[in-house]
N, C-alpha and C. Protein backbone atom coordinates (compact mmCIF):
# COMPACT_ATOMS: atom_id res chain seq x y z
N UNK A 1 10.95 -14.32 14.20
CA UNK A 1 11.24 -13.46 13.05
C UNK A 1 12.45 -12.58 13.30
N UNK A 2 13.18 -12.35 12.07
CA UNK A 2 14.33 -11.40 12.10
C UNK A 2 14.09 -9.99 12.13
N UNK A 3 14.56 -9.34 13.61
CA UNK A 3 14.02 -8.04 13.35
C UNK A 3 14.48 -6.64 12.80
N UNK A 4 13.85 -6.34 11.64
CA UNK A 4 14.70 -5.20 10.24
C UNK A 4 15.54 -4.06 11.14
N UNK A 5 16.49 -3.78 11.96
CA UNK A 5 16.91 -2.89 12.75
C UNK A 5 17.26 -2.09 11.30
N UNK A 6 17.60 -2.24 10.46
CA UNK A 6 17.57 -0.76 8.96
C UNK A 6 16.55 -0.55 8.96
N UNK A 7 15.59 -0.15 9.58
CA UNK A 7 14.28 0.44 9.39
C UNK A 7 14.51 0.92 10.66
N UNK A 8 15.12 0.92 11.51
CA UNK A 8 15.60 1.75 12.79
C UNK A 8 16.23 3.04 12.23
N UNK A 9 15.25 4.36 13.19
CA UNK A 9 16.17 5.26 13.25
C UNK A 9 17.67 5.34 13.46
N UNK A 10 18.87 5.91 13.42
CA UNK A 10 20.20 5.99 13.78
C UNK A 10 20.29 6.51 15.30
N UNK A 11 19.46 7.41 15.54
CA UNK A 11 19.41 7.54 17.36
C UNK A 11 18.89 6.33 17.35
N UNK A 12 18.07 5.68 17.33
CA UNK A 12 17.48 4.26 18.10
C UNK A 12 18.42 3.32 18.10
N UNK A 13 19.08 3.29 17.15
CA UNK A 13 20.54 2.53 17.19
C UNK A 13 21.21 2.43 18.22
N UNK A 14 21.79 3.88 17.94
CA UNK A 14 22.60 4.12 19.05
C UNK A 14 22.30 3.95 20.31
N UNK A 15 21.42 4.75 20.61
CA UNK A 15 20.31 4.07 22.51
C UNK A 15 20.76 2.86 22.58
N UNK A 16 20.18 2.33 21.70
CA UNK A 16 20.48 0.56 21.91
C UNK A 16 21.83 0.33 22.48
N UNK A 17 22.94 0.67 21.72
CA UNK A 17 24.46 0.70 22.11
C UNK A 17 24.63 1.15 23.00
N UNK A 18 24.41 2.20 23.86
CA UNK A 18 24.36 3.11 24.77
C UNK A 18 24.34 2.41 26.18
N UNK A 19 23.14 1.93 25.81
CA UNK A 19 22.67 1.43 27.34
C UNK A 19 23.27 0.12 27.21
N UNK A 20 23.60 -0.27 26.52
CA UNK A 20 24.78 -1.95 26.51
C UNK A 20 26.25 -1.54 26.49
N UNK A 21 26.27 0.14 27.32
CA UNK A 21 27.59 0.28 27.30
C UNK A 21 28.67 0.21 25.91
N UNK A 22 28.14 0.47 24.63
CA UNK A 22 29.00 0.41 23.86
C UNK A 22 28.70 1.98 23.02
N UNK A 23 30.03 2.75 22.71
CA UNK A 23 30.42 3.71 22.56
C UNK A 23 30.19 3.78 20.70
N UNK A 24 28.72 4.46 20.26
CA UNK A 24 28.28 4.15 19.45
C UNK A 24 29.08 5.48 18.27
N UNK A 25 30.06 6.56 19.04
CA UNK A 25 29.85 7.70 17.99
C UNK A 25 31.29 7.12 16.95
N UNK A 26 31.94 6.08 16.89
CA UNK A 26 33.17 5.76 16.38
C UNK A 26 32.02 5.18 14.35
N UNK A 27 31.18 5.15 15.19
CA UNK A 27 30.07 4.28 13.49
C UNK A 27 29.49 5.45 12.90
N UNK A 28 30.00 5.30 11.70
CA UNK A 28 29.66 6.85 10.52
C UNK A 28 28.32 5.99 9.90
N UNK A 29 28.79 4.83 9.31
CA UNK A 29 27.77 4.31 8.40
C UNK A 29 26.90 3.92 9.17
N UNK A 30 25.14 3.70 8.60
CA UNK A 30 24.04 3.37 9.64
C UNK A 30 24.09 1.68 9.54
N UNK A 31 24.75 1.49 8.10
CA UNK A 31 25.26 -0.17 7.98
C UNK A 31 26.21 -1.29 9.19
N UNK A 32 26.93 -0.63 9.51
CA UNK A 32 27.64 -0.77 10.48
C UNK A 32 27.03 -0.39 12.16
N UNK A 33 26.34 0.83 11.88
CA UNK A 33 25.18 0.79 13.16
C UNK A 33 24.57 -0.63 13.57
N UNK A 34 23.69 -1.24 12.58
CA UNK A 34 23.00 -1.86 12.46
C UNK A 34 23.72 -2.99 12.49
N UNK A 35 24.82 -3.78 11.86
CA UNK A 35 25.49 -4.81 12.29
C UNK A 35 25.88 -4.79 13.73
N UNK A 36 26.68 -3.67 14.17
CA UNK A 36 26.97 -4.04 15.74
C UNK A 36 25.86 -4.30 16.46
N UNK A 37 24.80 -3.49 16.84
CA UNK A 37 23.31 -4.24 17.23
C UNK A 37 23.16 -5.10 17.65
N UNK A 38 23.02 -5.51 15.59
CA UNK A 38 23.20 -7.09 15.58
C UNK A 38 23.75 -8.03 16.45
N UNK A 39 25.09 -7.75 16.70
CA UNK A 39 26.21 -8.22 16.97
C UNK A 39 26.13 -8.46 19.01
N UNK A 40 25.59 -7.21 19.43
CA UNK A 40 25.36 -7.06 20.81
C UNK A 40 24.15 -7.87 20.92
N UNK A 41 22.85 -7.62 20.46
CA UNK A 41 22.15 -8.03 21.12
C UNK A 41 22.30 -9.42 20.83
N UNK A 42 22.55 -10.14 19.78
CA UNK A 42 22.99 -11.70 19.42
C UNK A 42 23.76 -12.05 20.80
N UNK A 43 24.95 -11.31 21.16
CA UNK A 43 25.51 -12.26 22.82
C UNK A 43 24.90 -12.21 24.16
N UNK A 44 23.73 -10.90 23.82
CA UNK A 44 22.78 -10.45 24.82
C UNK A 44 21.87 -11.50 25.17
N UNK A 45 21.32 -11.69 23.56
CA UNK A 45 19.95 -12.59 23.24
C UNK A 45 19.98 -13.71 23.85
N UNK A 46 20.80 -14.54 24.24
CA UNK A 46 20.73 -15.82 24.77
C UNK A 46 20.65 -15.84 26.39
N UNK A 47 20.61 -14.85 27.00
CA UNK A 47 20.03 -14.41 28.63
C UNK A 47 18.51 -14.55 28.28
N UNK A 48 17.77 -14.24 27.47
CA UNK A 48 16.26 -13.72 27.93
C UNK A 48 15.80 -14.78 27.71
N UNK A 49 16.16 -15.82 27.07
CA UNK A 49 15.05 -17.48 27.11
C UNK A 49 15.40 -17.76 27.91
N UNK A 50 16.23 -18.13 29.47
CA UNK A 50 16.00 -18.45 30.46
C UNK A 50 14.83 -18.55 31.77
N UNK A 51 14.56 -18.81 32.10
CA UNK A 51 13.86 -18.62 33.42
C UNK A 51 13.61 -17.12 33.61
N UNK A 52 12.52 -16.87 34.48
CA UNK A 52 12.05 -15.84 34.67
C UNK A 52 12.11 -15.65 36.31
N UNK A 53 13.03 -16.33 36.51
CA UNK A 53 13.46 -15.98 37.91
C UNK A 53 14.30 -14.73 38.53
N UNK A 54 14.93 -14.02 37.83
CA UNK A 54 15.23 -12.56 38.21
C UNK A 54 14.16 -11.34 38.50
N UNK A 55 12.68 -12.08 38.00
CA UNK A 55 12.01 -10.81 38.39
C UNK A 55 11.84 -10.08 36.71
N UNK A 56 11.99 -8.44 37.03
CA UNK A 56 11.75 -7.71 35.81
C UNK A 56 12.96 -7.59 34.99
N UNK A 57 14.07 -8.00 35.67
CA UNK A 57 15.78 -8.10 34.69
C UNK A 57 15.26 -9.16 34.12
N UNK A 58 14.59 -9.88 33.96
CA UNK A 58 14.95 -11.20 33.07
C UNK A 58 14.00 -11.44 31.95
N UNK A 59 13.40 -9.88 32.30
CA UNK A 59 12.22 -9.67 31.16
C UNK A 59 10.93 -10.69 30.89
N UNK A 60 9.94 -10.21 31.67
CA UNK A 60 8.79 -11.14 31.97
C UNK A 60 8.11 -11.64 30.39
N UNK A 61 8.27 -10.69 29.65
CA UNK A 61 7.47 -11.21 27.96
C UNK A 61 8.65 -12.37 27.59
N UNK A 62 9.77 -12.79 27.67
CA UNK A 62 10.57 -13.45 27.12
C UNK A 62 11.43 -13.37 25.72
N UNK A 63 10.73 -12.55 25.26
CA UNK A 63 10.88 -12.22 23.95
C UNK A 63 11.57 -10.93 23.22
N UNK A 64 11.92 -10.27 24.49
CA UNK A 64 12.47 -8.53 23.99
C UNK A 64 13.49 -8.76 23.56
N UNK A 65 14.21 -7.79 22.94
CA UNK A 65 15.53 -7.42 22.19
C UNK A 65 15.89 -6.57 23.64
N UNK A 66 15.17 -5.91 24.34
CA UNK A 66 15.29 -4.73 25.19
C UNK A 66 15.31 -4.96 26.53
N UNK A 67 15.95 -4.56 28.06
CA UNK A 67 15.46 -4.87 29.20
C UNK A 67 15.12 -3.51 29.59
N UNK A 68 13.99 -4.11 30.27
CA UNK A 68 12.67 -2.66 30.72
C UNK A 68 13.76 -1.83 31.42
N UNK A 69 13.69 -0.83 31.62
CA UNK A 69 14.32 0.31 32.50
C UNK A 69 13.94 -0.01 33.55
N UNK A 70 14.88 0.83 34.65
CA UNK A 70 14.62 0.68 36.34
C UNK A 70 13.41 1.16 36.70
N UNK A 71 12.33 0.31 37.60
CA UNK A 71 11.34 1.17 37.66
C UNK A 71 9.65 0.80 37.08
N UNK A 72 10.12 -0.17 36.15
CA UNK A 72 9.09 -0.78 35.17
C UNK A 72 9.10 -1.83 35.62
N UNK A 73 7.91 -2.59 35.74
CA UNK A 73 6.86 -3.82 35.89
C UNK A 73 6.64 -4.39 34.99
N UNK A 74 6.69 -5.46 34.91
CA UNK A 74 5.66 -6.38 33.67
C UNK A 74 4.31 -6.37 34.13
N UNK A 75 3.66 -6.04 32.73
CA UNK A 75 2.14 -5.82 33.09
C UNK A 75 1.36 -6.99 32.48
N UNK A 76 1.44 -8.31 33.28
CA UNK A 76 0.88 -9.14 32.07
C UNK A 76 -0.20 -8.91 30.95
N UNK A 77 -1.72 -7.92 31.10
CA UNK A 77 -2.60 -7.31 30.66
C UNK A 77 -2.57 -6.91 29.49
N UNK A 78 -1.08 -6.06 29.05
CA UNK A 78 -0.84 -5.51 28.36
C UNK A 78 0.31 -6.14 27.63
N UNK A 79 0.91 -7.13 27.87
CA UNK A 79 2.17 -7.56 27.46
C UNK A 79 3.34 -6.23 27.90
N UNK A 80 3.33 -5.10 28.12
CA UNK A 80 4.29 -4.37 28.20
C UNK A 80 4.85 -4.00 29.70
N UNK A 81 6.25 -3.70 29.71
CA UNK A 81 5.83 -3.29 31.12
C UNK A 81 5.43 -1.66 31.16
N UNK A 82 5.07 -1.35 32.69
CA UNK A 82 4.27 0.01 32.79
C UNK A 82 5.24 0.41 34.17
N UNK A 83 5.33 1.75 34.09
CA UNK A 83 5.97 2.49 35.00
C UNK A 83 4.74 3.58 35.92
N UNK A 84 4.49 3.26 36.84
CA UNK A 84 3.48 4.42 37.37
C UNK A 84 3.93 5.92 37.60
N UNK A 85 4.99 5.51 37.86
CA UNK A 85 5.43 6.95 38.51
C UNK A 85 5.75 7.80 36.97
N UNK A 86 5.90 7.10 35.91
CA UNK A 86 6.42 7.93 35.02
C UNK A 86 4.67 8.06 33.57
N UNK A 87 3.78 6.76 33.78
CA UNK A 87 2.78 7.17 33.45
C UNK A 87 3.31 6.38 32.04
N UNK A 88 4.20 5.53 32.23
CA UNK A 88 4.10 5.09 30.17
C UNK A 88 4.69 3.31 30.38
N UNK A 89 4.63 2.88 29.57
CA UNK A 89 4.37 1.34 29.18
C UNK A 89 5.59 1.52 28.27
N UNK A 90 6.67 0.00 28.70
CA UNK A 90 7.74 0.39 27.82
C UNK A 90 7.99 -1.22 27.00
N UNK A 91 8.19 -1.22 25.79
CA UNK A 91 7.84 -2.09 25.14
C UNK A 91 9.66 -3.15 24.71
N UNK A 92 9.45 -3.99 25.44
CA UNK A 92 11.09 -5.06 25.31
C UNK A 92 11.03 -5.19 23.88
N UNK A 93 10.20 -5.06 22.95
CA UNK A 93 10.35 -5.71 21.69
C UNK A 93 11.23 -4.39 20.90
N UNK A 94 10.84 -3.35 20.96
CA UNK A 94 11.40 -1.96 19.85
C UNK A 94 11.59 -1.52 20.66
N UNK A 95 12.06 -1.21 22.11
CA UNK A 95 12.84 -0.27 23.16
C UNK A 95 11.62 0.95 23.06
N UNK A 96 10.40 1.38 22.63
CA UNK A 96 9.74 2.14 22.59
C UNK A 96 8.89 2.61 24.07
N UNK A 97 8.63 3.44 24.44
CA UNK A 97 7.88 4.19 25.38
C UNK A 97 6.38 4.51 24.92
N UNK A 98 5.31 4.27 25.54
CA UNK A 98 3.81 4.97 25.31
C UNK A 98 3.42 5.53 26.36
N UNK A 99 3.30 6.67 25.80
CA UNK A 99 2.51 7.26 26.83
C UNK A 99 0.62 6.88 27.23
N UNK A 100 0.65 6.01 28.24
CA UNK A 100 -0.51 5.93 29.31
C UNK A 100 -1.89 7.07 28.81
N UNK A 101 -1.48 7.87 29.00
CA UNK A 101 -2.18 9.20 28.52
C UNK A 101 -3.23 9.23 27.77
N UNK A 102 -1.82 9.21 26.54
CA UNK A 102 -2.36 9.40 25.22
C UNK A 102 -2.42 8.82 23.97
N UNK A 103 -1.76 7.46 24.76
CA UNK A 103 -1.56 6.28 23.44
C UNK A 103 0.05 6.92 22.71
N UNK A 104 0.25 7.80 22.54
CA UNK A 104 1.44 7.89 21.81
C UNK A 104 2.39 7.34 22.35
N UNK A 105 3.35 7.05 21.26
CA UNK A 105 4.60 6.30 21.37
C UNK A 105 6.00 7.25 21.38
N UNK A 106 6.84 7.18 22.28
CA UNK A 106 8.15 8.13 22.43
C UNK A 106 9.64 6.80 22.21
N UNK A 107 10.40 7.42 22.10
CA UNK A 107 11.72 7.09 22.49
C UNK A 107 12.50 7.60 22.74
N UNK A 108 13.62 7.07 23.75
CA UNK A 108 14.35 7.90 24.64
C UNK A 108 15.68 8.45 23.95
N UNK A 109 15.64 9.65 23.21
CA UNK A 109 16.64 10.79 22.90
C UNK A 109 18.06 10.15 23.85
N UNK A 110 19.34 9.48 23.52
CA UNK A 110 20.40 9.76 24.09
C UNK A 110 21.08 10.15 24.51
N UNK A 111 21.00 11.93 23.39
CA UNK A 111 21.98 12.26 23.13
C UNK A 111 21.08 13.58 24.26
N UNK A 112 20.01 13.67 24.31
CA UNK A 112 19.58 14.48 25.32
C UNK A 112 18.79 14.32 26.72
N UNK A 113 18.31 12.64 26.51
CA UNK A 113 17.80 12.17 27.76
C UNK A 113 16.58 12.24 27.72
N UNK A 114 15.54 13.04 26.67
CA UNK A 114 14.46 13.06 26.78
C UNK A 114 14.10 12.54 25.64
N UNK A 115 12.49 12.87 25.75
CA UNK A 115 11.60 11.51 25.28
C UNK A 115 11.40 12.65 24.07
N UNK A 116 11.30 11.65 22.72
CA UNK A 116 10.60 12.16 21.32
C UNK A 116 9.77 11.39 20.91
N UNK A 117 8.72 12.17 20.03
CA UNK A 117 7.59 11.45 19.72
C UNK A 117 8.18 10.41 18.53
N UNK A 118 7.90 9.61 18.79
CA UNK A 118 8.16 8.22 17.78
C UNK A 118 7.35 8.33 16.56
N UNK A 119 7.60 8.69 15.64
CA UNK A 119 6.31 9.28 14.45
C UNK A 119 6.44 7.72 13.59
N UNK A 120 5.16 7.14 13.41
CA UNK A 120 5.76 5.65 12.76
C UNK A 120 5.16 5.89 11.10
């Protein structure tokens, strides 16, 4: 399935760009947000159906838009991977964070580094 990134926040956008190294503040429109994305993860996308021979870079679900952060495991159990030291499960499909805890869902703020509650 095609996944609606216009139903993406504009920080979630950007994160996305961010961590693929692309310099997201030049995009006014969220239209153009959302095409480059597009555009990245489309030359990205064709790494993650390979083999699962890198380990956790090669993204154990097969299926993410996202590669887990440093630090994170694939948890087969859960489909997600899980970070112990940080206590949250991070999801390759929507780049999203849960907190272990408390079930809630965060994502990682760019522009400040920390985690916000993901209100869905």
């Amino acid at each position: 399935g095609e996944v609606d990134y216009g139903s993406w926040p504009v920080k979630e956008l950007k994160r996305v760009l961010q961590e693929r190294g692309v310099d997201p503040s030049g995009f006014v429109e969220k239209g153009d947000l959302v095409a480059k994305v597009r555009e990245v993860l489309a030359g990205a996308g064709g790494t993650t159906a390979g083999g699962s021979s890198g380990g956790a870079a090669a993204d154990g679900a097969g299926d993410g838009a996202f590669m887990a952060p440093p630090g994170y495991v694939f948890d087969p159990s859960s489909g997600y991977f899980y970070s112990e030291e940080a206590g949250m499960y991070y999801d390759t499909k929507t780049g999203g964070y849960c907190q272990a805890a408390t079930g809630k869902w965060f994502y990682l703020d760019a522009g400040s580094g920390s985690f916000v509650e993901w209100k869905q």
